[in-house]
N, C-alpha and C. Protein backbone atom coordinates (compact mmCIF):
# COMPACT_ATOMS: atom_id res chain seq x y z
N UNK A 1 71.98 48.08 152.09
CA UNK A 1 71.78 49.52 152.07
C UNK A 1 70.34 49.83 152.45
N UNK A 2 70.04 50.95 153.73
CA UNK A 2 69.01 51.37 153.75
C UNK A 2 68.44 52.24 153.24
N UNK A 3 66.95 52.45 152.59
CA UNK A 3 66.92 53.56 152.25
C UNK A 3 65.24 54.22 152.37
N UNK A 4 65.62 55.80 152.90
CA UNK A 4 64.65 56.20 153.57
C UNK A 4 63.56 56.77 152.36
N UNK A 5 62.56 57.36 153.21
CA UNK A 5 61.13 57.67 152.51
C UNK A 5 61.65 58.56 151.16
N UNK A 6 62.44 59.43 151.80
CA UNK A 6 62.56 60.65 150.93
C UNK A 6 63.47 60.15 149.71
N UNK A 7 64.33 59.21 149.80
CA UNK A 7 64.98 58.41 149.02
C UNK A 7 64.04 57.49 147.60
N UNK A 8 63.13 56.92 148.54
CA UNK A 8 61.94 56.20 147.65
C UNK A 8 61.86 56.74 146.95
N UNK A 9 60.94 57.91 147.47
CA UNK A 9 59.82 58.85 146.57
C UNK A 9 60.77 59.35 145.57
N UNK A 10 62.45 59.87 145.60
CA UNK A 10 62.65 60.55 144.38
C UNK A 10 62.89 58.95 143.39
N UNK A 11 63.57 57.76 144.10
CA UNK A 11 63.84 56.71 143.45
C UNK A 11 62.36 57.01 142.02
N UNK A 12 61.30 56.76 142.72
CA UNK A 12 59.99 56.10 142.14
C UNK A 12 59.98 57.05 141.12
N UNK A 13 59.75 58.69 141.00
CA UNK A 13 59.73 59.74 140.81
C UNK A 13 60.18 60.17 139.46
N UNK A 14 62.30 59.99 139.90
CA UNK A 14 62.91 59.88 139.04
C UNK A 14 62.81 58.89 137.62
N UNK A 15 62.53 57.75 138.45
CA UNK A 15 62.05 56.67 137.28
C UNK A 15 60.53 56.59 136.45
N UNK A 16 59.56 57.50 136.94
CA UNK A 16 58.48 58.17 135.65
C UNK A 16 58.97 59.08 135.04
N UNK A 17 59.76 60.57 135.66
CA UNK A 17 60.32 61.32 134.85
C UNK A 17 60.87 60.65 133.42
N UNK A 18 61.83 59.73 134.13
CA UNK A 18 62.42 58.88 132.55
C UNK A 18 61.46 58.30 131.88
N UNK A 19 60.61 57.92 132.14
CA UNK A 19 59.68 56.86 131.74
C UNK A 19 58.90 57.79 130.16
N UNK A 20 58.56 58.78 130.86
CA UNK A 20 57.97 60.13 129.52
C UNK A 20 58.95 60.86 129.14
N UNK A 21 60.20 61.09 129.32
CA UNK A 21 61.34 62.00 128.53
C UNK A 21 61.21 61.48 126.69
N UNK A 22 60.31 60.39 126.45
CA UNK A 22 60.16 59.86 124.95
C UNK A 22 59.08 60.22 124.30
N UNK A 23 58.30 60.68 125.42
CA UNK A 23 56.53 61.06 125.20
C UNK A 23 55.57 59.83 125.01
N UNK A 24 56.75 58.37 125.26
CA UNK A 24 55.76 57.16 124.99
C UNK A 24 55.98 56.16 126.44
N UNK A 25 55.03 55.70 126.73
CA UNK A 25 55.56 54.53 127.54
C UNK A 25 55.19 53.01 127.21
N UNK A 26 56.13 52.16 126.89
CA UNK A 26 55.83 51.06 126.59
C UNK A 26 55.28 49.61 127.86
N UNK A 27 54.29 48.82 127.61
CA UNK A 27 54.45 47.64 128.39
C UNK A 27 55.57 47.70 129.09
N UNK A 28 56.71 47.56 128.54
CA UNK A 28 57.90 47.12 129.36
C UNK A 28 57.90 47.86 130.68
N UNK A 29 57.84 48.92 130.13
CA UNK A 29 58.36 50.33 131.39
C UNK A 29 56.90 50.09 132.18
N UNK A 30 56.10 49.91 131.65
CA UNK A 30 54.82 50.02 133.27
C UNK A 30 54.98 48.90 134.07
N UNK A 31 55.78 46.93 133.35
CA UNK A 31 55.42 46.68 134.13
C UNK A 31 56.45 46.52 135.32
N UNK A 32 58.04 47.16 134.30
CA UNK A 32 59.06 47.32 135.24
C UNK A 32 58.46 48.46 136.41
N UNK A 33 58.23 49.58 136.12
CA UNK A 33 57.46 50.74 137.22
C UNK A 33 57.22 50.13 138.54
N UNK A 34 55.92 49.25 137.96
CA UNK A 34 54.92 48.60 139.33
C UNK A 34 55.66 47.54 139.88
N UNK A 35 56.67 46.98 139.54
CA UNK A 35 57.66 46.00 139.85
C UNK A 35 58.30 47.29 141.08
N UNK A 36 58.75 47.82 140.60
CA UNK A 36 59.50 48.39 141.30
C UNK A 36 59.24 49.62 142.53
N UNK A 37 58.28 50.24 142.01
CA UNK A 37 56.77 50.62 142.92
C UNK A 37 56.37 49.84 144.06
N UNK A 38 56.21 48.48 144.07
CA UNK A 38 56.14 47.66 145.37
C UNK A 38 57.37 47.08 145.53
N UNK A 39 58.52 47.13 145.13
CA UNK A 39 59.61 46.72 146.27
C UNK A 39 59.85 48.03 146.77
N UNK A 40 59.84 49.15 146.53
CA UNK A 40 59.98 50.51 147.58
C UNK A 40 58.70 50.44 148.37
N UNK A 41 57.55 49.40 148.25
CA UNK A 41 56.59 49.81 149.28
C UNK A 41 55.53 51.01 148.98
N UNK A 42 55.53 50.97 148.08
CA UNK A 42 54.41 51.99 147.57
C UNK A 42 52.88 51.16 147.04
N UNK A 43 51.52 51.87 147.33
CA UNK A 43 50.36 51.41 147.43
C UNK A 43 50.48 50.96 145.63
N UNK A 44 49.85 49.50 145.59
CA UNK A 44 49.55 49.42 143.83
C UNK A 44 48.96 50.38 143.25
N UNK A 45 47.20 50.75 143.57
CA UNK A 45 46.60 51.98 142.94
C UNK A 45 47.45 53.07 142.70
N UNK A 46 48.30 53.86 143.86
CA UNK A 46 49.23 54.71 143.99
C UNK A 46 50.29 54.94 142.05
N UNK A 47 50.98 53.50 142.31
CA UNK A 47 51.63 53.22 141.21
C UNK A 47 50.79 53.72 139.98
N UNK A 48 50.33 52.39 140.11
CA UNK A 48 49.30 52.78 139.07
C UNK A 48 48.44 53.99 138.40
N UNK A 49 48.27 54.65 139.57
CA UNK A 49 47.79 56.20 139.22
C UNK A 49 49.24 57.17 138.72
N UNK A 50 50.08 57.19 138.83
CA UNK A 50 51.09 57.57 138.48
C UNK A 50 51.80 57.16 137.09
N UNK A 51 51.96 56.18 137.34
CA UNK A 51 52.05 55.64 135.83
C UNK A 51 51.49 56.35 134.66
N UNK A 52 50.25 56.26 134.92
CA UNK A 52 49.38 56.44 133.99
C UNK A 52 48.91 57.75 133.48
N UNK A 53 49.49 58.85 134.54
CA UNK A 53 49.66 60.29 134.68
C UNK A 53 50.29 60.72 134.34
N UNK A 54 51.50 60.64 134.18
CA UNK A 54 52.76 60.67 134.20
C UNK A 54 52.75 61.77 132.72
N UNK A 55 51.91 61.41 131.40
CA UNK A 55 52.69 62.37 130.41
C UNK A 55 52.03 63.24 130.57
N UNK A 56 51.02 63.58 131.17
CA UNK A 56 49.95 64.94 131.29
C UNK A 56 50.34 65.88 132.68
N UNK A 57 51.09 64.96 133.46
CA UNK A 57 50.83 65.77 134.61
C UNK A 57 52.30 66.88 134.98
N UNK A 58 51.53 67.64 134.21
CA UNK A 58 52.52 68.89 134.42
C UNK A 58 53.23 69.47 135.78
N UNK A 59 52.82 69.09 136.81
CA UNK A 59 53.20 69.53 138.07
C UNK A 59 54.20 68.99 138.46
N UNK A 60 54.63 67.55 138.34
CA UNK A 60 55.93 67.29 138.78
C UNK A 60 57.21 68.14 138.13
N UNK A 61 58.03 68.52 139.21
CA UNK A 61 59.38 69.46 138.77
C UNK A 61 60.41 68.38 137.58
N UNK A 62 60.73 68.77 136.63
CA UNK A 62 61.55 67.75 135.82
C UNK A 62 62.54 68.09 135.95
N UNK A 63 63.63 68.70 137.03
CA UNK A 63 64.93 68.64 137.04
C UNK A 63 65.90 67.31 137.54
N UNK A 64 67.01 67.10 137.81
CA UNK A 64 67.83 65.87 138.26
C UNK A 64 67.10 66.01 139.99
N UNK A 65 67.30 65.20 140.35
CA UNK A 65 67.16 64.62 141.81
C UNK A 65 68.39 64.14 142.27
N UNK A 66 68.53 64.51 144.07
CA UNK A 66 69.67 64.22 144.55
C UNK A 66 69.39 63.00 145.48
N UNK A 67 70.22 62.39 145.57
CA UNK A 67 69.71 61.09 146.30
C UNK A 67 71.28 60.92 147.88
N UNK A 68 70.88 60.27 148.71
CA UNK A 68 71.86 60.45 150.33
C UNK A 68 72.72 60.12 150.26
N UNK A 69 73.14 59.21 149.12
CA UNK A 69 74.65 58.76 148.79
C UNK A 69 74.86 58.37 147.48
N UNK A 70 76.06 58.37 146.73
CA UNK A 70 76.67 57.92 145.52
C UNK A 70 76.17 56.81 145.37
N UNK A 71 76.12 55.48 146.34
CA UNK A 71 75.58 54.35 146.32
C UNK A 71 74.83 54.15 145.45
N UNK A 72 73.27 54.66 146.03
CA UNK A 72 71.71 54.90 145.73
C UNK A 72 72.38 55.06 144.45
N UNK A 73 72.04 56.55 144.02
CA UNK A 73 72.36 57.69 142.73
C UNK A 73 72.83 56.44 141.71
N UNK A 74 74.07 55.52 141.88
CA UNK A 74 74.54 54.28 140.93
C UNK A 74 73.83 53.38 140.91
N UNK A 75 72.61 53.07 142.16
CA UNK A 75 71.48 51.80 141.84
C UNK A 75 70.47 52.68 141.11
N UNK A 76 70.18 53.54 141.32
CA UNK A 76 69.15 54.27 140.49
C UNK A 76 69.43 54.71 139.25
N UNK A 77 70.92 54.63 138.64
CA UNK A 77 71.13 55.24 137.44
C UNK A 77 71.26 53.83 136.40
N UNK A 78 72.14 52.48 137.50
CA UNK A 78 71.65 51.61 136.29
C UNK A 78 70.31 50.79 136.00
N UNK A 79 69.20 51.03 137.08
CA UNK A 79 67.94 50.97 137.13
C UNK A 79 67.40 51.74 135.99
N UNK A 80 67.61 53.23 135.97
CA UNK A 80 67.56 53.29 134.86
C UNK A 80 67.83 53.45 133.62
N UNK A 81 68.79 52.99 133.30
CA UNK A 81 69.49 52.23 132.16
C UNK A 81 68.58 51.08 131.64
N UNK A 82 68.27 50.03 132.92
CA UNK A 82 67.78 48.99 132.44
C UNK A 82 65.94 49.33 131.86
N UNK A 83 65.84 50.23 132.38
CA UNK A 83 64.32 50.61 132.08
C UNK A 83 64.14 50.87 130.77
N UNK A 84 65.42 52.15 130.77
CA UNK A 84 65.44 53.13 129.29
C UNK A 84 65.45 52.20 128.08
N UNK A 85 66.46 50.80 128.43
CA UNK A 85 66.58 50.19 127.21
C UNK A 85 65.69 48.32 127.11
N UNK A 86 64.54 49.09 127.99
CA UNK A 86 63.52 47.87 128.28
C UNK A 86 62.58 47.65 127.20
N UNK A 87 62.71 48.62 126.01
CA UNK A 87 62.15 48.94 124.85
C UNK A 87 63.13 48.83 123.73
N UNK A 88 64.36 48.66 124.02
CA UNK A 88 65.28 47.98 122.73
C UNK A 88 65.98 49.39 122.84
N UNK A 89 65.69 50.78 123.29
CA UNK A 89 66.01 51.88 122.63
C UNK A 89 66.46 52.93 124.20
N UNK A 90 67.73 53.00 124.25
CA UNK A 90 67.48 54.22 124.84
C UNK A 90 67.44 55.59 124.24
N UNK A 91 66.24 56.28 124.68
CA UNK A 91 66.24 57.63 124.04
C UNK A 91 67.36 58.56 124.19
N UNK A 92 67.84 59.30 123.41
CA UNK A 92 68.73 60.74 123.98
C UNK A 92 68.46 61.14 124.83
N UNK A 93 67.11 61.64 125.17
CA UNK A 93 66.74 62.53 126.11
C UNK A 93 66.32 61.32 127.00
N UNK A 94 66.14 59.93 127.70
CA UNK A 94 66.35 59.40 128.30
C UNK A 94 67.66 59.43 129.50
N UNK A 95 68.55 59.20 128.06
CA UNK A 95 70.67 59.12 128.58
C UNK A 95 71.07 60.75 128.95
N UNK A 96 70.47 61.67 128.74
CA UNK A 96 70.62 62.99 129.00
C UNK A 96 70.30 63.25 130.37
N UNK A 97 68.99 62.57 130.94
CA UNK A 97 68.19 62.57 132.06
C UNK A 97 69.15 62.04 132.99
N UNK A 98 69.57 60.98 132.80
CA UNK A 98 70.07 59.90 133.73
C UNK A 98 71.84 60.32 133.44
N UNK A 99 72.23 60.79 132.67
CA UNK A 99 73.63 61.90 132.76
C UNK A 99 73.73 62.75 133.73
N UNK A 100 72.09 63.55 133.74
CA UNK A 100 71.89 65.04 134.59
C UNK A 100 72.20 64.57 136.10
N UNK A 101 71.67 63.51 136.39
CA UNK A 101 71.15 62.79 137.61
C UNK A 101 72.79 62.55 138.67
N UNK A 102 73.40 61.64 137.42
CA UNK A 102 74.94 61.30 137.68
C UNK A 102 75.57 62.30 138.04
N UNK A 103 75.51 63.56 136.98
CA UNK A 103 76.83 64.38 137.54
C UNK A 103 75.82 65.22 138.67
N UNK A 104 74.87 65.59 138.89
CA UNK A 104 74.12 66.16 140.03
C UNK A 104 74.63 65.68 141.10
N UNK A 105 74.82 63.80 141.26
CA UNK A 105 75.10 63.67 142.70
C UNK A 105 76.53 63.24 142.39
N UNK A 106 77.45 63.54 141.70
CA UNK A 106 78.71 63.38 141.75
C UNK A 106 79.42 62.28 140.93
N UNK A 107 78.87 61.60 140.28
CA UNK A 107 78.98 60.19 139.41
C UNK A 107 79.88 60.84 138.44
N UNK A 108 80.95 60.22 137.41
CA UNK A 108 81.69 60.88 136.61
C UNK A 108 81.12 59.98 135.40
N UNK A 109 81.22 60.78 134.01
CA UNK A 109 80.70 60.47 133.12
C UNK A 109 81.28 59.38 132.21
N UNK A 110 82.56 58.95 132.79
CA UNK A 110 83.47 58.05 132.46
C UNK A 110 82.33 56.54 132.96
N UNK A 111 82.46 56.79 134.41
CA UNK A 111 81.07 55.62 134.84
C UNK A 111 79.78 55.57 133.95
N UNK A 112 79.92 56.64 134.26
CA UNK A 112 77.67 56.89 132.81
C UNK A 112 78.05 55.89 131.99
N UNK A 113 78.89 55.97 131.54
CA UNK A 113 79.50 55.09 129.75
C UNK A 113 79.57 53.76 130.05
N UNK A 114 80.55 53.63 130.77
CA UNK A 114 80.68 52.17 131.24
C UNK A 114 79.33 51.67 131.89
N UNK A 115 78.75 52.36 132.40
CA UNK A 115 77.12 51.69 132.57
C UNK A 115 76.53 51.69 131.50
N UNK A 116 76.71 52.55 130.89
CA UNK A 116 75.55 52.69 129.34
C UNK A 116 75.89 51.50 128.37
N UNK A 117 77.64 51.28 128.26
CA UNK A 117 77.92 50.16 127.61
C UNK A 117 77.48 49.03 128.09
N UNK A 118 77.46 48.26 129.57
CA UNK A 118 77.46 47.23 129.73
C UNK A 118 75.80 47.13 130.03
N UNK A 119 74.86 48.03 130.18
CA UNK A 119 73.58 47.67 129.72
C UNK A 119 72.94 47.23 127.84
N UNK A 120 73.86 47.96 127.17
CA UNK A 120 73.78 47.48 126.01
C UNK A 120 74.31 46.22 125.90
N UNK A 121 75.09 45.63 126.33
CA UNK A 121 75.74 44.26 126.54
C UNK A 121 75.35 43.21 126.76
N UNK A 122 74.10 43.37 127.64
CA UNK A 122 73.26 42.41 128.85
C UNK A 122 72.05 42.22 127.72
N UNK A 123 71.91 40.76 127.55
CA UNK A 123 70.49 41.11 126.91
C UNK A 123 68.83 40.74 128.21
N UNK A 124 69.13 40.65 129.62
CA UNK A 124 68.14 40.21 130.06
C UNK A 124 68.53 41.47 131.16
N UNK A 125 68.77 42.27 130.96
CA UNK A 125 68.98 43.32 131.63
C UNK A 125 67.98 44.10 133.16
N UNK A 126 67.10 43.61 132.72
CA UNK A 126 65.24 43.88 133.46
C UNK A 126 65.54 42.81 134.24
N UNK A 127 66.00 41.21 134.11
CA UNK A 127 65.76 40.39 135.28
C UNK A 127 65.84 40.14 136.94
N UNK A 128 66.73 41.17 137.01
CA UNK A 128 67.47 41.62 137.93
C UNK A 128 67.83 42.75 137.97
N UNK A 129 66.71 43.94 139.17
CA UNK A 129 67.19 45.07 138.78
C UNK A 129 68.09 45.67 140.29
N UNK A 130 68.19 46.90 140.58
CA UNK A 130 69.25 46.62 141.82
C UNK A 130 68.36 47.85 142.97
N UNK A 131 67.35 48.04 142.68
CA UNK A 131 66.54 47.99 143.49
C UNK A 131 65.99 46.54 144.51
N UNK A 132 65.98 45.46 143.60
CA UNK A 132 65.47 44.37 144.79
C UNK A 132 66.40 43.92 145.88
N UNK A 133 67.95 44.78 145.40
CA UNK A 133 68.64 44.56 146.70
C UNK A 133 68.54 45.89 147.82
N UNK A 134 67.66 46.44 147.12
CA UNK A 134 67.59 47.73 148.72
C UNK A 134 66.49 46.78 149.66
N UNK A 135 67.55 47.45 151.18
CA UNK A 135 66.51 47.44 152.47
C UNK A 135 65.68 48.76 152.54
N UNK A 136 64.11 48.50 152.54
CA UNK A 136 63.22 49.16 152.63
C UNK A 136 63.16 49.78 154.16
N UNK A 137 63.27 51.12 154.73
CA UNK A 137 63.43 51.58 155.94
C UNK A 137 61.91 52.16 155.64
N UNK A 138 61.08 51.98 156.50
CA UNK A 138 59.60 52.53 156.44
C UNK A 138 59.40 54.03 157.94
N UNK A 139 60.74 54.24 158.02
CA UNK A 139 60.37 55.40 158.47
C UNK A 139 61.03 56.54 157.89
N UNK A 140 61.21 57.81 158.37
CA UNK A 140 61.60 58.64 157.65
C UNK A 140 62.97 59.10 158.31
């Protein structure tokens, strides 16, 4: 699967939104972030400045994001699954986020569950996330 700029940026985006829906971010989640920050090809500092912004910076829009296909939208929703519960815990307002996201681009909530269950299931869940199987398209 290819996937373009505009795809990235909400990928990356979407996954700080979640990252502060708790008001905390743990080790886990920064160093999954920057993990995942350079397989979309994004500058480290970049990451890193973001990361680290992320609960103050009021300007990003916090609604769901639409992504170019169902595909994506299902690598990005159990991406973050695996993030949310990279801290032992997914928050409500984590699984609320990543609900909004699903039914936004068409995902049925029957799937949400069955993802939500079988990330609770997995205990190495982070080792393999399904971002490292996207092809990076570096144009737009």
């Amino acid at each position: 699967m290819n996937i373009s700029i505009i795809d990235r940026s909400n990928y990356f985006k979407g996954l700080l939104l979640l990252i502060r829906k708790d008001r905390r971010i743990t080790e886990s989640e920064i160093q999954l972030m920057k993990r995942i920050g350079r397989t979309l090809g994004f500058d480290h500092e970049f990451c890193d400045n973001a990361i680290h912004d992320i609960l103050e910076n009021n300007y990003i829009v916090d609604e769901p994001l639409t992504f170019s296909t169902k595909d994506l939208t299902g690598k990005f929703i159990k991406d973050g699954l695996a993030i949310a519960s990279s801290d032992n815990e997914i928050h409500a307002f984590e699984k609320e986020w990543l609900k909004s996201i699903a039914k936004k681009n068409g995902l049925s909530l029957t799937w949400f569950n069955l993802e939500n269950i079988n990330v609770k299931n997995k205990k190495h869940v982070t080792s393999h996330l399904e971002v490292d199987d996207l092809i990076i398209k570096y144009s737009s």
